[in-house]
Protein backbone atom coordinates (compact mmCIF):
# COMPACT_ATOMS: atom_id res chain seq x y z
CA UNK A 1 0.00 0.00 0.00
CA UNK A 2 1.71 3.45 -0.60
CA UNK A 3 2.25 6.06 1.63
CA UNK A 4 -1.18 8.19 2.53
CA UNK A 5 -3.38 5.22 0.80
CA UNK A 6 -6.79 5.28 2.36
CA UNK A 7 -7.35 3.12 5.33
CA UNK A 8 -11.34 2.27 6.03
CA UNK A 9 -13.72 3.35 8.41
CA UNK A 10 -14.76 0.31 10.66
CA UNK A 11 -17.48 -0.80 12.67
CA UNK A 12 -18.30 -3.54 14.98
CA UNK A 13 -21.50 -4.04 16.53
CA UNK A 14 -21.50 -5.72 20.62
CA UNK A 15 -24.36 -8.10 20.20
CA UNK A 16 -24.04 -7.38 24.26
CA UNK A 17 -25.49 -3.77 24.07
CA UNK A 18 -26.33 -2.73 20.74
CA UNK A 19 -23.39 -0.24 20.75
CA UNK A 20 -20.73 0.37 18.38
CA UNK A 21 -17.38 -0.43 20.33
CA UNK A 22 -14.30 2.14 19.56
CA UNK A 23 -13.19 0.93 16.85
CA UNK A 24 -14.32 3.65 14.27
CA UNK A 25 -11.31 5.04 11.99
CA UNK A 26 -12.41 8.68 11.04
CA UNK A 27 -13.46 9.65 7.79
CA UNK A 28 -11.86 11.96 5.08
CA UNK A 29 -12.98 13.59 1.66
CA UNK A 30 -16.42 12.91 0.63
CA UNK A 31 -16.76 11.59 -2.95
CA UNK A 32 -19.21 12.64 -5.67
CA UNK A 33 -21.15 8.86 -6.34
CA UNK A 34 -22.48 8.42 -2.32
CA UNK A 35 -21.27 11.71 -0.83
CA UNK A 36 -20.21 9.89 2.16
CA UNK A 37 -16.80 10.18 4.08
CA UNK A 38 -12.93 8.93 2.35
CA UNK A 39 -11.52 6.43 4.13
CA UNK A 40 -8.75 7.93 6.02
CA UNK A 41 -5.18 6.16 6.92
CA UNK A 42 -4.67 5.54 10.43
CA UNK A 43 -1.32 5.47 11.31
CA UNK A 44 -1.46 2.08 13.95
CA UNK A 45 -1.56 -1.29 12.81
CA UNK A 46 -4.55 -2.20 10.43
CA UNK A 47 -7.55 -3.46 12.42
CA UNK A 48 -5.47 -3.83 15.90
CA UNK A 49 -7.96 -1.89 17.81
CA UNK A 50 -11.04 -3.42 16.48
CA UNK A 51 -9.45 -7.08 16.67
CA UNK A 52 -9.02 -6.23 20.46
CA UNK A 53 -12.56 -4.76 20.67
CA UNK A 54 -14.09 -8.17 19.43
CA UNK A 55 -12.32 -10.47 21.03
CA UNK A 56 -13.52 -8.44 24.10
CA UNK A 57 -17.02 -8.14 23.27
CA UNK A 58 -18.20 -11.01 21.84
CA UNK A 59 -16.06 -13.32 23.93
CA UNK A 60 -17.81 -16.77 23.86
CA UNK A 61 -20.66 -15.52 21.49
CA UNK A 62 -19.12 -15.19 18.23
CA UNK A 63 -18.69 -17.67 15.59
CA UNK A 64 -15.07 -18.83 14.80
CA UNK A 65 -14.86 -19.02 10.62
CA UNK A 66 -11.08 -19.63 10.71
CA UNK A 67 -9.70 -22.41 13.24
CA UNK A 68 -5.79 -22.54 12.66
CA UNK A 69 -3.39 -19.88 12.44
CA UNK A 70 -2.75 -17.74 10.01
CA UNK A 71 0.87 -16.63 8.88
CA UNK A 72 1.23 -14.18 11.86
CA UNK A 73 0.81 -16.86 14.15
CA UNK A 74 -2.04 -15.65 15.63
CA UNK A 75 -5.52 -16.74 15.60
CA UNK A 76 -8.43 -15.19 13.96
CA UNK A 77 -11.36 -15.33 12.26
CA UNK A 78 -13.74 -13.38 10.26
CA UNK A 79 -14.65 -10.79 12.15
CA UNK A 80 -10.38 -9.93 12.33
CA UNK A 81 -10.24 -10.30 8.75
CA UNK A 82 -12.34 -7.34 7.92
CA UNK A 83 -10.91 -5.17 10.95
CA UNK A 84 -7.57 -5.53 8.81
CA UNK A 85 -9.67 -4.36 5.49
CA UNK A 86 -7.49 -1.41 3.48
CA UNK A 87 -7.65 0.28 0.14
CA UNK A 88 -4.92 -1.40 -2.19
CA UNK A 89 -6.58 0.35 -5.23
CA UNK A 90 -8.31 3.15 -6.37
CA UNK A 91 -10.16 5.47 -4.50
CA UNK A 92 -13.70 5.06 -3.17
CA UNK A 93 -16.09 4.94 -0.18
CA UNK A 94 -16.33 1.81 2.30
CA UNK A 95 -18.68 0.57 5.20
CA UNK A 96 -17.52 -2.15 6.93
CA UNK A 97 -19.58 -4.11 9.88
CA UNK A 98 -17.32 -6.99 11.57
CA UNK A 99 -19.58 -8.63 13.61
CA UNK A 100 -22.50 -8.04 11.26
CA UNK A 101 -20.02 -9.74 8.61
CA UNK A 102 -21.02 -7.01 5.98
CA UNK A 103 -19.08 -4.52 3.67
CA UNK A 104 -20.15 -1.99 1.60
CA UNK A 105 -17.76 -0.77 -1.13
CA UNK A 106 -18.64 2.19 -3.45
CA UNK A 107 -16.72 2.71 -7.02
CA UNK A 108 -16.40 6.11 -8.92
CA UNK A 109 -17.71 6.81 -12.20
CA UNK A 110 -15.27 5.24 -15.16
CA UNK A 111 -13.36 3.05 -12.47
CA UNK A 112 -12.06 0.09 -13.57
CA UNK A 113 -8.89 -2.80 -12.87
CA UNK A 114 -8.03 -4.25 -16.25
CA UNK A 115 -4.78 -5.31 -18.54
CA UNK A 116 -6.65 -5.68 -21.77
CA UNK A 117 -4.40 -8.30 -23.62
CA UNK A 118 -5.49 -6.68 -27.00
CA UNK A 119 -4.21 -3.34 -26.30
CA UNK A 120 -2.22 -3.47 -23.63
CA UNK A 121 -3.61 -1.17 -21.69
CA UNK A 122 -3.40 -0.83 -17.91
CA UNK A 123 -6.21 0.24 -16.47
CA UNK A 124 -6.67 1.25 -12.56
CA UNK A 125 -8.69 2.89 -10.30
CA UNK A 126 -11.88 0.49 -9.32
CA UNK A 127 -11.55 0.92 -4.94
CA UNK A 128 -10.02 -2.77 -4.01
CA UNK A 129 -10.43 -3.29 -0.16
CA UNK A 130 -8.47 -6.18 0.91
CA UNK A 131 -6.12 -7.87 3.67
CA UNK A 132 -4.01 -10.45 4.65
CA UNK A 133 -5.42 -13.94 3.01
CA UNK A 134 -4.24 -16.88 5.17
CA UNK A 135 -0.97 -18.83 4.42
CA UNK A 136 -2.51 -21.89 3.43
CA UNK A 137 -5.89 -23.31 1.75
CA UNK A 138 -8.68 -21.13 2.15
CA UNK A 139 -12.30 -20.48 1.29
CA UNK A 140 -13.50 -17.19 1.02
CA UNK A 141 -17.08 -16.25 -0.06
CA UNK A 142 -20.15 -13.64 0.43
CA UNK A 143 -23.22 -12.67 -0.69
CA UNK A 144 -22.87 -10.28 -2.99
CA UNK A 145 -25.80 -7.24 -4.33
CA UNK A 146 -25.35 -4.60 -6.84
CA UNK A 147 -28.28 -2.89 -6.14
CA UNK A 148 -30.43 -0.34 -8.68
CA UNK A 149 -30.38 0.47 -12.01
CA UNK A 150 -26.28 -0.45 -13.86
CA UNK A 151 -23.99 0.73 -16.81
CA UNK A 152 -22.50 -1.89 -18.80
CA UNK A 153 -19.60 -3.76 -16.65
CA UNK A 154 -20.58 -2.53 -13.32
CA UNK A 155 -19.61 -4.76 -10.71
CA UNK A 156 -19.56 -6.06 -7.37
CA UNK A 157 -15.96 -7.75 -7.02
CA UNK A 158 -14.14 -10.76 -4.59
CA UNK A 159 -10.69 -10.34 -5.44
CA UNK A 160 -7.21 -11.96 -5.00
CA UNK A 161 -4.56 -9.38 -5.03
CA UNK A 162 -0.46 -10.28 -5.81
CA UNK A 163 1.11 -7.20 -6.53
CA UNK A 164 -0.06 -4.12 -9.56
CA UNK A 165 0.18 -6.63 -12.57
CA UNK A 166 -0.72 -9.86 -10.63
CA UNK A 167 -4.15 -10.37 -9.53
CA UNK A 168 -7.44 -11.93 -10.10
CA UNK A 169 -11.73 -10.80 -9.38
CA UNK A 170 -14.55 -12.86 -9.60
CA UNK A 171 -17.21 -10.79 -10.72
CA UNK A 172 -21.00 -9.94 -10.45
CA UNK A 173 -21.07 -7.55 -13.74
CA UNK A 174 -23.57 -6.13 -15.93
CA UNK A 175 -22.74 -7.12 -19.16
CA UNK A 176 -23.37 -5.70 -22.86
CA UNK A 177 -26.32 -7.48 -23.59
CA UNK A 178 -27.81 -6.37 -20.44
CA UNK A 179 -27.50 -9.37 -18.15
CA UNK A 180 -26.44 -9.93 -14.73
CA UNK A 181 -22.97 -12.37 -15.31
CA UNK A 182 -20.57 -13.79 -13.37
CA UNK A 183 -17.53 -13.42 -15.02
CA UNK A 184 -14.17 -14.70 -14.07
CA UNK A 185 -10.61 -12.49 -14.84
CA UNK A 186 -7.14 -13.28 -14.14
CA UNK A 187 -4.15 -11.21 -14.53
CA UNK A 188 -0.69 -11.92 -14.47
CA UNK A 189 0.80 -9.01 -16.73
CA UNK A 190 -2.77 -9.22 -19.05
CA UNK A 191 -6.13 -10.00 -18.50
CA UNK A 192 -8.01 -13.34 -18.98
CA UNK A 193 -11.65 -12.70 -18.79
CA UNK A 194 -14.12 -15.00 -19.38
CA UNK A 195 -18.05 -14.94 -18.83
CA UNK A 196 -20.13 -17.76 -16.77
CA UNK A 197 -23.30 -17.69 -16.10
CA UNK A 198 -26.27 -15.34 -16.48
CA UNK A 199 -28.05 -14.35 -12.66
CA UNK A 200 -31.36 -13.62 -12.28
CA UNK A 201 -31.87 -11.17 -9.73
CA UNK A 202 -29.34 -8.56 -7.97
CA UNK A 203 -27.59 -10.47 -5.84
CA UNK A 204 -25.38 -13.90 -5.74
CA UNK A 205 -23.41 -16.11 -3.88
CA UNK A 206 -19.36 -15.98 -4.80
CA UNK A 207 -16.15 -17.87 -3.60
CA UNK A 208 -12.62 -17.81 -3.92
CA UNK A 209 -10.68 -20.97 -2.97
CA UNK A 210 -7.16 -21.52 -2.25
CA UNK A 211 -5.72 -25.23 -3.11
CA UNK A 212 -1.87 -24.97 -2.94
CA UNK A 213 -0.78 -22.88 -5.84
CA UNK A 214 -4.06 -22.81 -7.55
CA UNK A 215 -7.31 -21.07 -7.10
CA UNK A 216 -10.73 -21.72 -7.96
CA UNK A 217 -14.21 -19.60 -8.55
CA UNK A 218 -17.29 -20.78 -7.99
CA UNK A 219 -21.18 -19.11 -7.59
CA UNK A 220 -24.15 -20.00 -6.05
CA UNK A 221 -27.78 -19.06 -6.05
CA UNK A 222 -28.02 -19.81 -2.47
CA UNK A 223 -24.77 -20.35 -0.75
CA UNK A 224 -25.49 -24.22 -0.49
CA UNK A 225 -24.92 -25.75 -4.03
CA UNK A 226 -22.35 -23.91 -5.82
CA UNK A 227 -21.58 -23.96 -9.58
CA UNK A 228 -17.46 -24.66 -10.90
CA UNK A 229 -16.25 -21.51 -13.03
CA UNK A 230 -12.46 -21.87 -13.52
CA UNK A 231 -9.51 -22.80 -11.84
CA UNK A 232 -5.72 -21.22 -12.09
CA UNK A 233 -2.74 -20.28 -11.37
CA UNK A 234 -1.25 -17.14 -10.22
CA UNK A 235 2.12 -17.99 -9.32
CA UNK A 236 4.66 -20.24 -6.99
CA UNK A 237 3.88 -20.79 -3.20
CA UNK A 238 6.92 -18.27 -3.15
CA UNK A 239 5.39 -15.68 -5.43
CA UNK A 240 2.08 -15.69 -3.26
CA UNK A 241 3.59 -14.82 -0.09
CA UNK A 242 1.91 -11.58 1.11
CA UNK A 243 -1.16 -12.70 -0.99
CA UNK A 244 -4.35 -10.46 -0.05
CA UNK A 245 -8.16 -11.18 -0.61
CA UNK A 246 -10.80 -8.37 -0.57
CA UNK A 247 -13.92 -6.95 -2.27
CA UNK A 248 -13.76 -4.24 -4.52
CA UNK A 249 -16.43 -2.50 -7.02
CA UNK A 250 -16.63 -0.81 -10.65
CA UNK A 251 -18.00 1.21 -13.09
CA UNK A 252 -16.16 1.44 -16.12
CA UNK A 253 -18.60 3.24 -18.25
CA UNK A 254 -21.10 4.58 -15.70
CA UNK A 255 -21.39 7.26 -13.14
CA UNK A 256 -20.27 5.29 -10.20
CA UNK A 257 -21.69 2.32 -8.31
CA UNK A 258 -22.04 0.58 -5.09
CA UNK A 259 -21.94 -3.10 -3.82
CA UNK A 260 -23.07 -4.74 -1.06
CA UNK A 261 -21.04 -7.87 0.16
CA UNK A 262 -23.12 -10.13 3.30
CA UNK A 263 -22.83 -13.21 4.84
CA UNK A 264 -18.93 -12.97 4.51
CA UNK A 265 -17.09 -16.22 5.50
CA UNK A 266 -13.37 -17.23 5.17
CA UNK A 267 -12.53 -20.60 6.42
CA UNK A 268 -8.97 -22.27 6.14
CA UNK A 269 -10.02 -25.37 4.78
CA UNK A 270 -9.23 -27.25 1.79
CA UNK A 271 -12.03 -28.01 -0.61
CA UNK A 272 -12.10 -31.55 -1.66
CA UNK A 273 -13.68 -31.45 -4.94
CA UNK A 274 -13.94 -28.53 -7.31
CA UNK A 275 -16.87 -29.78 -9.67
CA UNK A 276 -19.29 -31.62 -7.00
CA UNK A 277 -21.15 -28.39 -5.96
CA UNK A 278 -19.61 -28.80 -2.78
């Protein structure tokens, strides 16, 4: 992350008293697409406070998601994943809820992560929000919305993030003929992007799974039965040390939009079969 990146606002509901505890990071510029506070950098470590906060609330009441350590050594689980959420890319708005297990991630108009392999092109700027991914096998998933009327390519994103020309999203995009898609995209120096299936509705269930050096995308109507996209590689066991996983949004062509991510879950787990819905 460079220096004076964006760090985001975070909130963590006691399910003891209703309150917020202090945890909140304050806010900065207001952008045009929400008019709702910048993330601002804190200068302490990312989510420290708010990983103390839960672990003091909700002692004994909160759902564990991950059950071995991660790389730190520490344990954790969902809830300290998003404390640690920060902008890698871009510049946006973000709402984050730990113990609600909910994000909120707002893109500006013409934002967009892309290396299009026919021109070459770099393109940056779509808000990423992401943090540490575990050392191991993982599964990561939400529910993600992308609420109201959408531009072509408008998305709600999960996203695995290597370094600037290294990374991959699994998407929930409007596409050109006007469809809710999921659509798959790799990058390691240019884009792969390929189109799945066509979603009824606003809202779907994706995950991102870690099995040794590869990674796989899958969907699901419902969270329950979910549906194989593609699996790959995005380099050695080496190359993915300091690997991060996030959410992020876009709106390449429009005037900004917002997605909603629930029912957030990362487990570190190994899945044992990519094409049995499992």
């Amino acid at each position: 992350m460079s220096a004076g990146q964006a760090q985001p606002r975070i909130s963590a509901t006691s399910s003891d008293t209703g309150q917020s505890p202090r945890c909140a990071r304050p806010a900065g510029q207001a952008s045009e697409a929400l008019e709702s506070a910048l993330i601002s950098r804190s200068r302490r470590p990312p989510g420290s406070a708010c990983r103390e906060a839960s672990r003091t609330t909700h002692h004994g009441r909160r759902r564990r998601w991950v059950t071995a350590p991660w790389s730190h050594g520490s344990m954790t689980s969902t809830q300290d994943f998003l404390a640690g959420l920060t902008f890698l890319e871009g510049r946006g708005d973000a709402t984050i809820d730990a113990e609600a297990r909910t994000v909120g991630v707002s893109a500006p108009a013409s934002s967009d992560l892309i290396s299009d392999p026919v021109s070459g092109a770099l393109t940056r700027g779509a808000p990423v929000l992401a943090s540490s991914a575990p050392a191991g096998d993982f599964v990561f998933s939400a529910q993600v919305t992308v609420p109201g009327e959408r531009s072509t390519y408008d998305a709600g994103v999960l996203a695995l993030y290597v370094n600037e020309r290294r990374w991959a999203k699994l998407c929930f995009e409007y596409s050109p003929d006007a469809e809710a898609t999921v659509v798959g995209v790799v990058t390691d120096g240019f884009s792969d992007d390929a189109n799945g299936d066509v979603i009824a509705g606003d809202r779907v269930f994706l995950r991102i799974s870690r099995l040794g050096e590869a990674f796989a995308f899958h969907h699901s109507p419902d969270g329950v039965r979910w549906r194989f996209l593609r699996v790959f590689r995005l380099g050695t066991a080496h190359e993915l040390e300091g690997l991060r996983i996030g959410f992020a949004a876009q709106s390449p062509l429009g005037e900004g939009r917002g997605a909603e991510f629930a029912a957030i879950s990362l487990e570190e787990r190994s899945l044992a079969d990519l094409r049995d819905g499992s």
